[in-house]
N, C-alpha and C. Protein backbone atom coordinates (compact mmCIF):
# COMPACT_ATOMS: atom_id res chain seq x y z
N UNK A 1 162.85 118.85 93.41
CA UNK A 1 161.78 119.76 93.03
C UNK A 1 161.33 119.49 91.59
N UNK A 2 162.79 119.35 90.73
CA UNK A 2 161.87 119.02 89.12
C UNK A 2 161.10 117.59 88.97
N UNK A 3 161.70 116.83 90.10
CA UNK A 3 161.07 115.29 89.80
C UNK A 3 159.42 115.37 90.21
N UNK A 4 159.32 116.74 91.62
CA UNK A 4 158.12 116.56 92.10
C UNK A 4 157.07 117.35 90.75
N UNK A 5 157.42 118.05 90.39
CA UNK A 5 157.10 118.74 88.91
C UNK A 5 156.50 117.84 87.81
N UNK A 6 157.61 117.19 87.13
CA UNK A 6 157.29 115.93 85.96
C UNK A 6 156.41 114.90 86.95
N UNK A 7 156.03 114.94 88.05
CA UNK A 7 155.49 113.66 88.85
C UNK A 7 154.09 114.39 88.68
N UNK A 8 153.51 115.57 88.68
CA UNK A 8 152.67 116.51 89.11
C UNK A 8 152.02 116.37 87.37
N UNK A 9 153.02 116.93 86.64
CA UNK A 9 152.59 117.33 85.09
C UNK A 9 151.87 115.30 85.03
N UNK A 10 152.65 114.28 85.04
CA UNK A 10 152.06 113.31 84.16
C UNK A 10 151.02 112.80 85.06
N UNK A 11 150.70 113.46 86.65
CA UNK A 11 149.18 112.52 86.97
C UNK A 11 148.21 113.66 86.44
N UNK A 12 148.41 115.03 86.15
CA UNK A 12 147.58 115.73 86.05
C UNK A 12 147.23 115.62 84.36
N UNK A 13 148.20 114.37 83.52
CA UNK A 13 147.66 114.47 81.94
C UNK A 13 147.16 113.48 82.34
N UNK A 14 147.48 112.27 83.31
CA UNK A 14 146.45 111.02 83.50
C UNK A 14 144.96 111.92 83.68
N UNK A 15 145.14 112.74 84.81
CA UNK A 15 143.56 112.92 85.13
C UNK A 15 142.77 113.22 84.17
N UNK A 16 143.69 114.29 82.90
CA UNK A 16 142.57 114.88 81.97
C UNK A 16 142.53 114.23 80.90
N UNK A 17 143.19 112.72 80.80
CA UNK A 17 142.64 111.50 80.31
C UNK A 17 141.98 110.98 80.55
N UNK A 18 141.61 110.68 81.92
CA UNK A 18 140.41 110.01 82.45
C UNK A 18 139.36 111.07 82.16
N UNK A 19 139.15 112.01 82.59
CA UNK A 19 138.12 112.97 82.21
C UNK A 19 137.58 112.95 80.94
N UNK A 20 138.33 113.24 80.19
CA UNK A 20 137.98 113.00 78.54
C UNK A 20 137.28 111.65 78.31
N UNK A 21 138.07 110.86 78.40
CA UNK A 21 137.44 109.32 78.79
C UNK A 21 135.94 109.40 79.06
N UNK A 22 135.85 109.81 80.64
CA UNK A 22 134.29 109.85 81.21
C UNK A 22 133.82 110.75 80.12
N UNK A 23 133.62 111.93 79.73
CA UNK A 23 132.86 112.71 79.16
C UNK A 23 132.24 112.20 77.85
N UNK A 24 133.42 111.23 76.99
CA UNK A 24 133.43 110.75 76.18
C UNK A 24 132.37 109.78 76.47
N UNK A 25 132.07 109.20 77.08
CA UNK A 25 131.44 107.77 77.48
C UNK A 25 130.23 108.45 78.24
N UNK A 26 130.09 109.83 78.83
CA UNK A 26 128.72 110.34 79.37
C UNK A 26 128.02 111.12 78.03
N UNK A 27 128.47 111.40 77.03
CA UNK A 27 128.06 112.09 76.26
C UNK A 27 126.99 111.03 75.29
N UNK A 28 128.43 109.86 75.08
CA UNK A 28 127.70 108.29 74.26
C UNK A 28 126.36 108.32 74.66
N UNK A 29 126.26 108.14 76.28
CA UNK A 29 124.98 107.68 76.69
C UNK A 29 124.00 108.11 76.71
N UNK A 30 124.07 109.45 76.56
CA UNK A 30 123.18 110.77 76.64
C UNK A 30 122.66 110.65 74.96
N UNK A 31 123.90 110.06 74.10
CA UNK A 31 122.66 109.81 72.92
C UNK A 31 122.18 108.72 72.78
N UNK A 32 121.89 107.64 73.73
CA UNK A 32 121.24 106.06 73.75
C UNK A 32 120.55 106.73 74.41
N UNK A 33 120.47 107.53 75.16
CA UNK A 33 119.00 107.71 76.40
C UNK A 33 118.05 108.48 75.10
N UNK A 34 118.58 109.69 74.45
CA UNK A 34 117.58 110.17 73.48
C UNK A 34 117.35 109.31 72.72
N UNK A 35 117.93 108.48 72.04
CA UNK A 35 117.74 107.28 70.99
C UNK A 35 116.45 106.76 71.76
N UNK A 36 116.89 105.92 72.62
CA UNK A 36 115.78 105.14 73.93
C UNK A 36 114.62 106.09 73.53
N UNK A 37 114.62 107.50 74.17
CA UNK A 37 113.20 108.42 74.05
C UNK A 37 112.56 107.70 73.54
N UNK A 38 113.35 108.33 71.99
CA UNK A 38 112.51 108.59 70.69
C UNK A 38 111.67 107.11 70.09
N UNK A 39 112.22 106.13 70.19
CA UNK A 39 112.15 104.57 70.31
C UNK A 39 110.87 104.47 71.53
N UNK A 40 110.79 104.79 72.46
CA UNK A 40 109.76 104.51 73.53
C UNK A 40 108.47 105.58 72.88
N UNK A 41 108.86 106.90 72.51
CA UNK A 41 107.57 107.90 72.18
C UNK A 41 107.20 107.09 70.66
N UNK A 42 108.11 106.69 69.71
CA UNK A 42 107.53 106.10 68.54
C UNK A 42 106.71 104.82 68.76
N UNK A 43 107.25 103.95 69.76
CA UNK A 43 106.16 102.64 69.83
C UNK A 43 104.74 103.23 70.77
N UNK A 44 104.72 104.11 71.83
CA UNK A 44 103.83 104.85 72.62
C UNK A 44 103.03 104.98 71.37
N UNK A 45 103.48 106.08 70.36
CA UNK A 45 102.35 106.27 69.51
C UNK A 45 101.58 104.95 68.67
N UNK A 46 102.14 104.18 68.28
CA UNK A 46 102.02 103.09 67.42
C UNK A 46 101.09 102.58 68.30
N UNK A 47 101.14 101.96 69.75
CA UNK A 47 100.29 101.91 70.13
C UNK A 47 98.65 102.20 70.28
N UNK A 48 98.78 103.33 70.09
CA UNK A 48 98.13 104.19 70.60
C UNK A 48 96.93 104.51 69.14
N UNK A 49 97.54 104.28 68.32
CA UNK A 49 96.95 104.16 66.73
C UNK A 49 96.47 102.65 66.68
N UNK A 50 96.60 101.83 67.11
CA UNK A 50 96.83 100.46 66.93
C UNK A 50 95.36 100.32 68.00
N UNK A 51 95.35 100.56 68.91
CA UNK A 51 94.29 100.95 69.95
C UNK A 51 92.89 101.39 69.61
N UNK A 52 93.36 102.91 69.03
CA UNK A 52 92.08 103.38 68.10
C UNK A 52 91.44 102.90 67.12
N UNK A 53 92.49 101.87 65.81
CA UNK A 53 91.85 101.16 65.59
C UNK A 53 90.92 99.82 65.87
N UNK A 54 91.82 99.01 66.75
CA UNK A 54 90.91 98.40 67.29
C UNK A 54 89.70 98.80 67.98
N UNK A 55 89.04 99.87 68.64
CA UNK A 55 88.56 100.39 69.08
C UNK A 55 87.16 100.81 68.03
N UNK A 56 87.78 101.25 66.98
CA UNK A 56 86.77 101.67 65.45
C UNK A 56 86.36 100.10 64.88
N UNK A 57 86.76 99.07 65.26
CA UNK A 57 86.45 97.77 64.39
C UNK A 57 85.49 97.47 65.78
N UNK A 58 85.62 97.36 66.54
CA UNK A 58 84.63 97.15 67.74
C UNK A 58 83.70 97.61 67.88
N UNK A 59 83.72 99.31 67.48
CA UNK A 59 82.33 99.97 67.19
C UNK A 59 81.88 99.79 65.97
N UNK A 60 82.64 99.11 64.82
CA UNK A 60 81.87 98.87 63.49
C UNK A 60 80.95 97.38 63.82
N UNK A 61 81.49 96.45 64.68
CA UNK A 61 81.16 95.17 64.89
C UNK A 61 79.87 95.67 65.56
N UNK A 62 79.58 96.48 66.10
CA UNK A 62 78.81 96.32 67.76
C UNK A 62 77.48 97.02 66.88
N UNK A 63 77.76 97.79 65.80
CA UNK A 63 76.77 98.70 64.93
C UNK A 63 76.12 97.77 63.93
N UNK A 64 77.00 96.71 63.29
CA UNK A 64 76.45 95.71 62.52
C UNK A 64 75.37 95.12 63.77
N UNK A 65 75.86 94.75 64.53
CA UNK A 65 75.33 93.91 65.50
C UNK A 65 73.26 94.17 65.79
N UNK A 66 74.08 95.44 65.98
CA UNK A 66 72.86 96.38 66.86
C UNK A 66 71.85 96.15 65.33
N UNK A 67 72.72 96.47 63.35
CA UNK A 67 71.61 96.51 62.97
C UNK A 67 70.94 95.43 62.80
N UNK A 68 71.77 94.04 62.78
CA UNK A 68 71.61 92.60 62.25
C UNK A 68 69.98 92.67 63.72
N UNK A 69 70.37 92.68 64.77
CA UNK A 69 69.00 92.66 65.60
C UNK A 69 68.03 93.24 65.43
N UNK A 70 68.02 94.49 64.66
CA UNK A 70 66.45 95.48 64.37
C UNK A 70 66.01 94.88 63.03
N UNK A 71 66.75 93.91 62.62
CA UNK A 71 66.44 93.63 61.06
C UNK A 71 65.46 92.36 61.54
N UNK A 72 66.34 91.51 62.30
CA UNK A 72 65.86 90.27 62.95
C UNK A 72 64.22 90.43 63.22
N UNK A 73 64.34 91.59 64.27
CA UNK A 73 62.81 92.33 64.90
C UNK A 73 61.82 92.60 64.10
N UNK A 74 62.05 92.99 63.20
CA UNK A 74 61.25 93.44 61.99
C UNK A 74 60.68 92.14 61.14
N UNK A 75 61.34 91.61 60.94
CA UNK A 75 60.87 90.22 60.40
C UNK A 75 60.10 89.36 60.93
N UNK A 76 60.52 89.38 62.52
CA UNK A 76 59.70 88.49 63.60
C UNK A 76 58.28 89.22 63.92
N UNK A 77 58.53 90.65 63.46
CA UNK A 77 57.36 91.69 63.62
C UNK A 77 56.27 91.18 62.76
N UNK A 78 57.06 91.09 61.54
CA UNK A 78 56.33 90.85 60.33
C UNK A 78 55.65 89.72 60.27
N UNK A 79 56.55 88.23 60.73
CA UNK A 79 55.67 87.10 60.44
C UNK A 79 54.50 87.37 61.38
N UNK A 80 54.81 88.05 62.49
CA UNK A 80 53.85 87.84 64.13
C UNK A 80 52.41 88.44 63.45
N UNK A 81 52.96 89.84 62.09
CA UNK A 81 51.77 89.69 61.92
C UNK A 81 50.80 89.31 60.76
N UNK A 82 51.61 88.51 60.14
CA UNK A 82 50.49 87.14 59.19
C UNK A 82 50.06 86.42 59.51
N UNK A 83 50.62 86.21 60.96
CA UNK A 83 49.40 84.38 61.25
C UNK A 83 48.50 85.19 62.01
């Protein structure tokens, strides 16, 4: 009976070694997954700024563009009407 006892006590400190263990090692990961988040929402944004600007240089390009052609027009207006 005492052997089945001490046989009982040391799998039941194995188990709540292993337990500790896992928790230990589920807890780790649980702060790489928030790490991960925060790492995925910080480049998301960076993106996302990175975007808009490109986006503002495209509409600055497309506005030069638009004026470089009414300037063009005007000139061609102009010679069309001296001769």
């Amino acid at each position: 009976m005492k052997k089945e006892l001490e046989d009982t006590q040391v799998a039941l400190e194995a188990s709540h070694k292993v337990i500790v263990g896992l928790t230990e090692i589920g807890l780790s990961m649980s702060k790489r997954i928030e790490k991960m988040k925060v790492k995925r929402q910080l480049a998301k944004a960076n993106h996302v700024e990175c975007h808009q600007k490109f986006q503002a240089r495209i509409h600055e390009a497309e506005d030069s563009m638009q004026a470089q052609h009414l300037l063009i027009d005007v000139r061609v207006d102009a010679q069309l009407a001296n001769l």
